[in-house]
PDB file of N, CA and C in Angstrom:
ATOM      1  N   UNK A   1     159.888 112.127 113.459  1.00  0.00           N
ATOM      2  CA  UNK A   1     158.549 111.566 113.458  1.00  0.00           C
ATOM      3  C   UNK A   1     158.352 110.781 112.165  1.00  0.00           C
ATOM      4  N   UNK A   2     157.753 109.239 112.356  1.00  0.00           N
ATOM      5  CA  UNK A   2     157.378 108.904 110.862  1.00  0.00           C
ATOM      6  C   UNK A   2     156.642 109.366 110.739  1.00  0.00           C
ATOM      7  N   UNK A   3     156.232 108.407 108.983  1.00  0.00           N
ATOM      8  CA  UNK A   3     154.945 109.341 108.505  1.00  0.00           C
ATOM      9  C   UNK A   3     154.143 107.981 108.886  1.00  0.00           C
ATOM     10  N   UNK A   4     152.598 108.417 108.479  1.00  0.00           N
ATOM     11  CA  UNK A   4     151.949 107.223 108.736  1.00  0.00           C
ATOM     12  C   UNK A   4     152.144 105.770 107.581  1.00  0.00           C
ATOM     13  N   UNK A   5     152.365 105.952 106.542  1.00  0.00           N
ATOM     14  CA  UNK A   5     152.971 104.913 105.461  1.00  0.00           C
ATOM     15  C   UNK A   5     154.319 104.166 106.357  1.00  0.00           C
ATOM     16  N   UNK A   6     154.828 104.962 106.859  1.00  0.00           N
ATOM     17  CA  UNK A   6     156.338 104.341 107.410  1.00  0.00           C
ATOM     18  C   UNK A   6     156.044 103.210 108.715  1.00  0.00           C
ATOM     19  N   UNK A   7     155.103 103.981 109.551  1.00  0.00           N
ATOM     20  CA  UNK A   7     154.595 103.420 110.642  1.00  0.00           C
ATOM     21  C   UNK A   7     153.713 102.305 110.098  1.00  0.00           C
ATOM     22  N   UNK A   8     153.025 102.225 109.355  1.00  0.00           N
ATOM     23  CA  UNK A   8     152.270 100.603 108.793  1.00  0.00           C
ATOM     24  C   UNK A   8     153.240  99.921 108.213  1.00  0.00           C
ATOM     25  N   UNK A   9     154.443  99.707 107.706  1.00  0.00           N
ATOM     26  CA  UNK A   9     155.216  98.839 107.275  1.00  0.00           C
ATOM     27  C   UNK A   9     156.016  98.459 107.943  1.00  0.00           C
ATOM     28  N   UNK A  10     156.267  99.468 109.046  1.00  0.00           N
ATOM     29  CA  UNK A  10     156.837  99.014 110.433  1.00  0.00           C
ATOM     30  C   UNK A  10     156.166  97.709 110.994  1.00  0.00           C
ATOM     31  N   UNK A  11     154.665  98.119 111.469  1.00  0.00           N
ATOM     32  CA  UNK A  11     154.308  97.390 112.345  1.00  0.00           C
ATOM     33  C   UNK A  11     153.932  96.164 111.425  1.00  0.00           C
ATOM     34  N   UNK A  12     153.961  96.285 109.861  1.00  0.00           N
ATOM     35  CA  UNK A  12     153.745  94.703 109.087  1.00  0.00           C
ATOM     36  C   UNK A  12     154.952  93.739 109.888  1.00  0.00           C
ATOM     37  N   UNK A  13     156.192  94.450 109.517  1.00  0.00           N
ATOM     38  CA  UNK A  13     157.219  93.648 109.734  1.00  0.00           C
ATOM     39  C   UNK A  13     157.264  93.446 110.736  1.00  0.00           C
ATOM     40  N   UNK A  14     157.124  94.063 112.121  1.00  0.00           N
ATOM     41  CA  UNK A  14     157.099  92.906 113.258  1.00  0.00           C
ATOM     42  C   UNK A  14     155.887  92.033 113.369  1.00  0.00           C
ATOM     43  N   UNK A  15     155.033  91.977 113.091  1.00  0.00           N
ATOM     44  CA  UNK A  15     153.993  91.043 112.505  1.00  0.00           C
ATOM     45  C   UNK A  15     154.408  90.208 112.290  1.00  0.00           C
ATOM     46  N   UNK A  16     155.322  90.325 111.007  1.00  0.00           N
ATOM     47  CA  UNK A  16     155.453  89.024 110.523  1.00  0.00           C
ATOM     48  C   UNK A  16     156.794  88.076 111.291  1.00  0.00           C
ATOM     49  N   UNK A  17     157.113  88.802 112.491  1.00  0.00           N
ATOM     50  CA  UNK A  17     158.122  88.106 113.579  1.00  0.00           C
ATOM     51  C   UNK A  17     157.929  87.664 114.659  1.00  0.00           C
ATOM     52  N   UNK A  18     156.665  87.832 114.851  1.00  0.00           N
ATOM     53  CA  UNK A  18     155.894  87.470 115.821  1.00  0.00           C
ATOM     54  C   UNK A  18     155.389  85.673 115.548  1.00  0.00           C
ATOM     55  N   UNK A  19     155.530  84.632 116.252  1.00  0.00           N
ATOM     56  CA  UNK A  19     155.980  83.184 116.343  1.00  0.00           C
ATOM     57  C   UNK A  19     154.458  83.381 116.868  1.00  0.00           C
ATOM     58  N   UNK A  20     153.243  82.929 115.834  1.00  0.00           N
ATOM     59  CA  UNK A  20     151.999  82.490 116.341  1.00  0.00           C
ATOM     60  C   UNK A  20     151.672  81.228 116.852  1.00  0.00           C
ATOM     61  N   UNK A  21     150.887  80.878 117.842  1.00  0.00           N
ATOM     62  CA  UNK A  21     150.232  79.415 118.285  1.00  0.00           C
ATOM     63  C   UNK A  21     149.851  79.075 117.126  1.00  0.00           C
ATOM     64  N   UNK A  22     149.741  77.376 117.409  1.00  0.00           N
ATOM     65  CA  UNK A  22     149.087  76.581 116.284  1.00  0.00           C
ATOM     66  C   UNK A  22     147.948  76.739 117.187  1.00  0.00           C
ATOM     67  N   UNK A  23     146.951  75.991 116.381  1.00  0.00           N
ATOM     68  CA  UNK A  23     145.684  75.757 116.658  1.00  0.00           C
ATOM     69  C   UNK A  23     145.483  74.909 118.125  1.00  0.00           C
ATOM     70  N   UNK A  24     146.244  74.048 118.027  1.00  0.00           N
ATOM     71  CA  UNK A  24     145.893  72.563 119.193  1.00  0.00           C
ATOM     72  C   UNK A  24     146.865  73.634 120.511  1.00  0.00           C
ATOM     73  N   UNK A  25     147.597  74.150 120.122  1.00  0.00           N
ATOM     74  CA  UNK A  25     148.083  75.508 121.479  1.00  0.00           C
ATOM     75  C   UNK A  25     146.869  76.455 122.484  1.00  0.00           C
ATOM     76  N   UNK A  26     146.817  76.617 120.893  1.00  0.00           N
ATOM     77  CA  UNK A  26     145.520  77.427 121.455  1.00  0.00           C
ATOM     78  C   UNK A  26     143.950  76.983 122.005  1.00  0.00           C
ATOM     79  N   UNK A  27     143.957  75.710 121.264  1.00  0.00           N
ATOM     80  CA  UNK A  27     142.631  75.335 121.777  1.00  0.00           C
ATOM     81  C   UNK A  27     142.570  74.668 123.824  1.00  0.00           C
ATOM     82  N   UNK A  28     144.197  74.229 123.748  1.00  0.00           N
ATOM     83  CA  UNK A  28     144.680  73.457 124.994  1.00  0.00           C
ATOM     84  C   UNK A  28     144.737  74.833 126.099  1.00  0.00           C
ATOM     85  N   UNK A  29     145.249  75.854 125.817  1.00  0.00           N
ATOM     86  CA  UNK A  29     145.262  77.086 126.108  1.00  0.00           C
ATOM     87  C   UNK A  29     143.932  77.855 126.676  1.00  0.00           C
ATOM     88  N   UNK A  30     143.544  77.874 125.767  1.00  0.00           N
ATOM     89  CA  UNK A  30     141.570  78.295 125.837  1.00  0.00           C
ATOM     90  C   UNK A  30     141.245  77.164 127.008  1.00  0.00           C
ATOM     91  N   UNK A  31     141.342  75.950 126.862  1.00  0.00           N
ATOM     92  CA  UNK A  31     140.548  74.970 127.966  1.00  0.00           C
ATOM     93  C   UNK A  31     141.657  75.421 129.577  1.00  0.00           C
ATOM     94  N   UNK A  32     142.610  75.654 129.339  1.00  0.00           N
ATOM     95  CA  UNK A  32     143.295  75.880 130.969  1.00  0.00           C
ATOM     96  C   UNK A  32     142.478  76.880 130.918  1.00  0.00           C
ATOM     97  N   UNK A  33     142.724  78.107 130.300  1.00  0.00           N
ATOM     98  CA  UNK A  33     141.704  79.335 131.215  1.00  0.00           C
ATOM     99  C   UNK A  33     140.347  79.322 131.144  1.00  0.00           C
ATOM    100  N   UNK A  34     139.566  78.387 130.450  1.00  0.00           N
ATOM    101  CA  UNK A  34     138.707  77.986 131.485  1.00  0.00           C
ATOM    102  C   UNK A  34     137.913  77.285 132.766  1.00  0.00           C
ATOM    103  N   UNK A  35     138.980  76.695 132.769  1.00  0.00           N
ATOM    104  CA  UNK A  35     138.723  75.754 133.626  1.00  0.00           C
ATOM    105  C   UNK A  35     139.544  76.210 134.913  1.00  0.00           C
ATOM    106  N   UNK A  36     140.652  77.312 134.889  1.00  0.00           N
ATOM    107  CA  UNK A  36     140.936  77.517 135.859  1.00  0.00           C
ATOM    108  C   UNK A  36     139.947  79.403 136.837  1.00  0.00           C
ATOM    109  N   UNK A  37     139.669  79.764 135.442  1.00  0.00           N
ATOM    110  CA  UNK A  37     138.493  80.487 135.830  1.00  0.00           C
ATOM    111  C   UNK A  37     137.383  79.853 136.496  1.00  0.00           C
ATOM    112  N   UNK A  38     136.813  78.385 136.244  1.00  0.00           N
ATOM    113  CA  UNK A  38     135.833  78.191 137.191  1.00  0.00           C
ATOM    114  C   UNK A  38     136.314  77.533 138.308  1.00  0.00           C
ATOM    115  N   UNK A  39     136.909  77.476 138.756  1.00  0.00           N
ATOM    116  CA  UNK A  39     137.783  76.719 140.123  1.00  0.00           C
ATOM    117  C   UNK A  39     137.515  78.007 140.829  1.00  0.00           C
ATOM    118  N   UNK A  40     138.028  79.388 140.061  1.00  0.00           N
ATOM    119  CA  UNK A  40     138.436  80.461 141.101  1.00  0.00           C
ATOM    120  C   UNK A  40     136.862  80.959 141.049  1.00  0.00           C
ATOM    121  N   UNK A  41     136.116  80.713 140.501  1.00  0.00           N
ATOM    122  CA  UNK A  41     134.818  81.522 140.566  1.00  0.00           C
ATOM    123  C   UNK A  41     134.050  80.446 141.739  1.00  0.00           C
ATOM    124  N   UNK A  42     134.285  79.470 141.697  1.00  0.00           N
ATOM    125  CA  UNK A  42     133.668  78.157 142.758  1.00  0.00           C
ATOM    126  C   UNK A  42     134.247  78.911 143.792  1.00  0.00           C
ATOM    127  N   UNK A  43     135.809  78.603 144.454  1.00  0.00           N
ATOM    128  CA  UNK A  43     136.458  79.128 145.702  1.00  0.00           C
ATOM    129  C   UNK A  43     135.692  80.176 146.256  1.00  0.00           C
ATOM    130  N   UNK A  44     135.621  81.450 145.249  1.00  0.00           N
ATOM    131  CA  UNK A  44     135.033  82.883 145.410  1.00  0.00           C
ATOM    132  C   UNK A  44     133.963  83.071 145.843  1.00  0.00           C
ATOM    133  N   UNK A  45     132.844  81.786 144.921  1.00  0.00           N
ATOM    134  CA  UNK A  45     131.691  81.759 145.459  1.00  0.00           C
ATOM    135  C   UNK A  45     131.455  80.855 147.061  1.00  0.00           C
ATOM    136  N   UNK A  46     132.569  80.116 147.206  1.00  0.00           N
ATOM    137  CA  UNK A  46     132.260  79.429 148.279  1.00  0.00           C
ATOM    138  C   UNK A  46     132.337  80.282 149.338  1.00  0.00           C
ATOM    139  N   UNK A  47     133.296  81.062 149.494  1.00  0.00           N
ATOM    140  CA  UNK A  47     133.706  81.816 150.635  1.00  0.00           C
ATOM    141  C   UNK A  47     132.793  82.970 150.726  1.00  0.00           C
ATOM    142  N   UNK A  48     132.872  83.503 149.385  1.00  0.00           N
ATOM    143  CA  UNK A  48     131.285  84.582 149.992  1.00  0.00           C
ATOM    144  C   UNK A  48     130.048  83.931 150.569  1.00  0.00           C
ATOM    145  N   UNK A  49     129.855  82.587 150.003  1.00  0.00           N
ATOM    146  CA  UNK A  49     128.755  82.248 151.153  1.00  0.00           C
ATOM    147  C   UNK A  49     129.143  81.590 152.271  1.00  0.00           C
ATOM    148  N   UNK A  50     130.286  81.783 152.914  1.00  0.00           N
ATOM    149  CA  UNK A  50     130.702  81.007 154.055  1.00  0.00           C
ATOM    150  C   UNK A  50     130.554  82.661 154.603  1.00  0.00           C
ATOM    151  N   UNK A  51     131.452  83.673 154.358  1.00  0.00           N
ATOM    152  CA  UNK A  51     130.865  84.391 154.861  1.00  0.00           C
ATOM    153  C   UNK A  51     129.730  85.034 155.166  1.00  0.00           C
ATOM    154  N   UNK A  52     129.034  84.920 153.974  1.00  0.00           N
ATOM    155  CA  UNK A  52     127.372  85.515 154.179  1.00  0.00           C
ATOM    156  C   UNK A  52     126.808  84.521 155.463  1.00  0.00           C
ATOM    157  N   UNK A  53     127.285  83.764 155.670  1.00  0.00           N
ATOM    158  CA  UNK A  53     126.353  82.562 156.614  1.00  0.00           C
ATOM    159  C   UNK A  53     127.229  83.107 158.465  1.00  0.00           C
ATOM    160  N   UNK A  54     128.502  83.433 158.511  1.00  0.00           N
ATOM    161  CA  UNK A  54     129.050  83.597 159.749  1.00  0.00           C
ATOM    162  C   UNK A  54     128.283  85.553 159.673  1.00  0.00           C
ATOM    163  N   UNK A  55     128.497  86.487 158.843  1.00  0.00           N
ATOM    164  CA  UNK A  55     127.634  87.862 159.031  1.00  0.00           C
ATOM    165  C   UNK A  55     126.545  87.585 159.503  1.00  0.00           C
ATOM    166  N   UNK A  56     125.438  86.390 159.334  1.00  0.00           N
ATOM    167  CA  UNK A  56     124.101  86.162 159.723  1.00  0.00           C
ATOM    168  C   UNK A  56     124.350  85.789 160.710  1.00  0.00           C
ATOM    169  N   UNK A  57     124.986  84.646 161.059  1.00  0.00           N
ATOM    170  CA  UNK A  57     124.878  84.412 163.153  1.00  0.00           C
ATOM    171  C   UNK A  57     125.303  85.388 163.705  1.00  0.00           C
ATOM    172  N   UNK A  58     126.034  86.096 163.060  1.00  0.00           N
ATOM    173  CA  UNK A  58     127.107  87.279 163.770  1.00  0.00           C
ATOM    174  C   UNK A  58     125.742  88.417 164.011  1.00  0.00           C
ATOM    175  N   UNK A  59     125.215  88.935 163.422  1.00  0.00           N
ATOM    176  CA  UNK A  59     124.123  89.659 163.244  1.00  0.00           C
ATOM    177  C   UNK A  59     122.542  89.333 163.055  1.00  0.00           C
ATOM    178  N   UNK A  60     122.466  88.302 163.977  1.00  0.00           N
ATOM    179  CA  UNK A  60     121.602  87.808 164.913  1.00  0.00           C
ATOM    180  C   UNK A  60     120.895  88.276 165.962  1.00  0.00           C
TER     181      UNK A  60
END
């Protein structure tokens, strides 16, 4: 078992091996998931009201 001193210098060093995004990654990054979050929230919403509209003639 480490100790806890052993275990924080551990996890520094893979830290510091870990290959971070630049900024313009991340900002290009951030805009796909949002924009592909609202596509799927549009679809989602479309079809629940396509269905809400066929449950109503249906249950007529």
């Amino acid at each position: 078992m480490t100790t806890p001193l052993a275990f924080l210098k551990e996890t520094r060093d893979e830290l510091r091996k870990v290959v971070w995004p630049t900024r313009s990654e991340v900002i290009r990054l951030t805009f796909i998931v949002i924009t592909i979050s609202i596509v799927v929230g549009f679809y989602i919403g479309g079809l629940d009201y396509i269905l809400t509209k066929i449950t109503e003639v249906i249950l007529k």
